[in-house]
Protein backbone atom coordinates (compact mmCIF):
# COMPACT_ATOMS: atom_id res chain seq x y z
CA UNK A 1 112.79 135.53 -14.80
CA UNK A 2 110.56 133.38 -12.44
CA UNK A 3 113.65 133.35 -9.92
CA UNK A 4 114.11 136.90 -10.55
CA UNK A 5 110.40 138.09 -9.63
CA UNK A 6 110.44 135.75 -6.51
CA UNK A 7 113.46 137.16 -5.18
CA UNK A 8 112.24 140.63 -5.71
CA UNK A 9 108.60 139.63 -3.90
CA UNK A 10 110.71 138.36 -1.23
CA UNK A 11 112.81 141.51 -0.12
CA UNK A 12 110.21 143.42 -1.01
CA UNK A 13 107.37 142.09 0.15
CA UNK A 14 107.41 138.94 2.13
CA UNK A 15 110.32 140.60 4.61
CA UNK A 16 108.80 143.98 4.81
CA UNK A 17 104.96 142.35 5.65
CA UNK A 18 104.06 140.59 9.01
CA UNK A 19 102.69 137.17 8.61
CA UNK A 20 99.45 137.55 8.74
CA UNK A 21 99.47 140.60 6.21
CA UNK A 22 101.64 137.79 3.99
CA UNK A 23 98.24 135.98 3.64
CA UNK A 24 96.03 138.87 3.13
CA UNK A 25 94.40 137.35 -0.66
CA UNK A 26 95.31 140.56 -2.36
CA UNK A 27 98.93 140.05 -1.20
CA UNK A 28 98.87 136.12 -2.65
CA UNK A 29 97.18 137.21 -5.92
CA UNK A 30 99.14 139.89 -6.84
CA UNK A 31 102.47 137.15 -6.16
CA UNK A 32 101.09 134.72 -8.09
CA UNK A 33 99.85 136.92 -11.32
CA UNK A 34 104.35 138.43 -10.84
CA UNK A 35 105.44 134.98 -10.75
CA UNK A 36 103.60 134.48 -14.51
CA UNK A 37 104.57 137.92 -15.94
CA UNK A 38 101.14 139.15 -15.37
CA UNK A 39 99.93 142.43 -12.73
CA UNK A 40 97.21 144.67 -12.26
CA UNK A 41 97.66 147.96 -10.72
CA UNK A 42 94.78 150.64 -9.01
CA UNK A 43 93.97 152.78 -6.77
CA UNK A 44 92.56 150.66 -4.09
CA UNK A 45 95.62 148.32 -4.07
CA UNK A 46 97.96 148.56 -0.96
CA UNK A 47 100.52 151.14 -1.31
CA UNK A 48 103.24 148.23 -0.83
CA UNK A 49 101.53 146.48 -3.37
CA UNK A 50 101.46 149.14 -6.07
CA UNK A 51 105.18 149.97 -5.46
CA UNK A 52 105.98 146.07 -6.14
CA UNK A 53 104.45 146.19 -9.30
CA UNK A 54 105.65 149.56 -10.33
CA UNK A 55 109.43 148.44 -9.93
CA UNK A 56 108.48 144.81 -11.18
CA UNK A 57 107.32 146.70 -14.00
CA UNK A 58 110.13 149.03 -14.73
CA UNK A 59 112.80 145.84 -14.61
CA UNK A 60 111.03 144.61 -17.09
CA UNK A 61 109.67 141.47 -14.98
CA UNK A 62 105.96 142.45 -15.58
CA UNK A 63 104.60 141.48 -19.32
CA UNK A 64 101.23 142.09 -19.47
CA UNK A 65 99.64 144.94 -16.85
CA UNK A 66 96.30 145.39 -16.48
CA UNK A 67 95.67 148.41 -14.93
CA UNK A 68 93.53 151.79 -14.31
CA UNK A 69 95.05 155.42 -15.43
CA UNK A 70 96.42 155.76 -12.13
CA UNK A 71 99.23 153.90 -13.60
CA UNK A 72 100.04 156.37 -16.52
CA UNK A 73 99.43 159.56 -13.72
CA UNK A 74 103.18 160.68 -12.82
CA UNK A 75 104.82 157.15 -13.07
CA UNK A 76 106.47 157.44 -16.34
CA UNK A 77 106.37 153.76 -17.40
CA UNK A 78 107.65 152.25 -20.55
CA UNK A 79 104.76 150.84 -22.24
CA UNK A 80 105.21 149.22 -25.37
CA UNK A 81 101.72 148.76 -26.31
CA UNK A 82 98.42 150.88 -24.67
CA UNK A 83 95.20 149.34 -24.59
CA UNK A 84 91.97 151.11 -24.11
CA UNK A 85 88.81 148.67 -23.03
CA UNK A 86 86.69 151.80 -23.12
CA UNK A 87 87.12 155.27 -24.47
CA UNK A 88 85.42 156.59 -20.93
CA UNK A 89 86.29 158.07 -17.82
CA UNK A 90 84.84 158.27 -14.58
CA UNK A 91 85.35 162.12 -13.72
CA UNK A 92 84.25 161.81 -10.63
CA UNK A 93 80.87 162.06 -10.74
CA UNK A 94 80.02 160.42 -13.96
CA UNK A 95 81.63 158.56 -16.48
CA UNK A 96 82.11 161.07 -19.45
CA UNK A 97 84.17 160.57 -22.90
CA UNK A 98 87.79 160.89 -22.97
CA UNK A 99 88.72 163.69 -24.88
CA UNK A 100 91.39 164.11 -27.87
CA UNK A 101 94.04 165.37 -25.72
CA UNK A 102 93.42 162.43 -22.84
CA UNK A 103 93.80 159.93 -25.64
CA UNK A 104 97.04 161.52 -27.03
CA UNK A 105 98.73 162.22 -23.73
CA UNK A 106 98.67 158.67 -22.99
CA UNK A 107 99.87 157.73 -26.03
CA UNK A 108 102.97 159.94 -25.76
CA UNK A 109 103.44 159.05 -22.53
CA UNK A 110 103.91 155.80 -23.40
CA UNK A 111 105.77 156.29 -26.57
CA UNK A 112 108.99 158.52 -24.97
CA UNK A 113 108.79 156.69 -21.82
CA UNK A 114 109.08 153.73 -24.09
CA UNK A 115 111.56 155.28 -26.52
CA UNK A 116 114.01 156.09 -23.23
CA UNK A 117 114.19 152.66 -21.79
């Protein structure tokens, strides 16, 4: 799977990147979390980035993800286990409960997208 997950970075990353974008820190971090099965994913993370994972994710390459409810928001991912760390959302202008429905979209989400694969 190592092989695998460096071959991917490399066609799509590595070629699609100049060289100095190769050694932007967020680029090397993300490669070397893929390399050990492990990713985050967010908002603030280069598009290029964020697509990586995505598809690194989807083959099945990507073991553990840490990552925000961006992830869950029209990506359809199959998630064998969901996580909360905290049963709070930032709405925008504060952080606020997550209500019933929240909670049980995600977990449905997870479960068919799961239950497809």
């Amino acid at each position: 799977e190592k092989q695998q997950v460096k071959n991917f970075l490399h066609c799509s990353v590595t070629k699609r990147l100049k060289r100095c974008d190769r050694q932007l820190a967020s680029v090397q971090f993300i490669s070397k979390l893929a390399v050990r099965g492990l990713a985050v994913h967010h908002a603030g993370m280069l598009p290029i980035l964020k697509e990586t994972v995505e598809m690194l994710f989807r083959r099945g390459l990507i073991r553990i993800l840490f990552a925000t409810e961006t992830f869950a928001m029209g990506v359809n991912m199959p998630a064998r286990c969901v996580i909360f760390t905290t049963l709070e959302k930032f709405d925008g202008q504060k952080r606020r409960p997550l209500n019933s429905s929240q909670c049980l979209f995600y977990f449905i989400s997870s479960f068919f997208s799961f239950s497809r694969s």
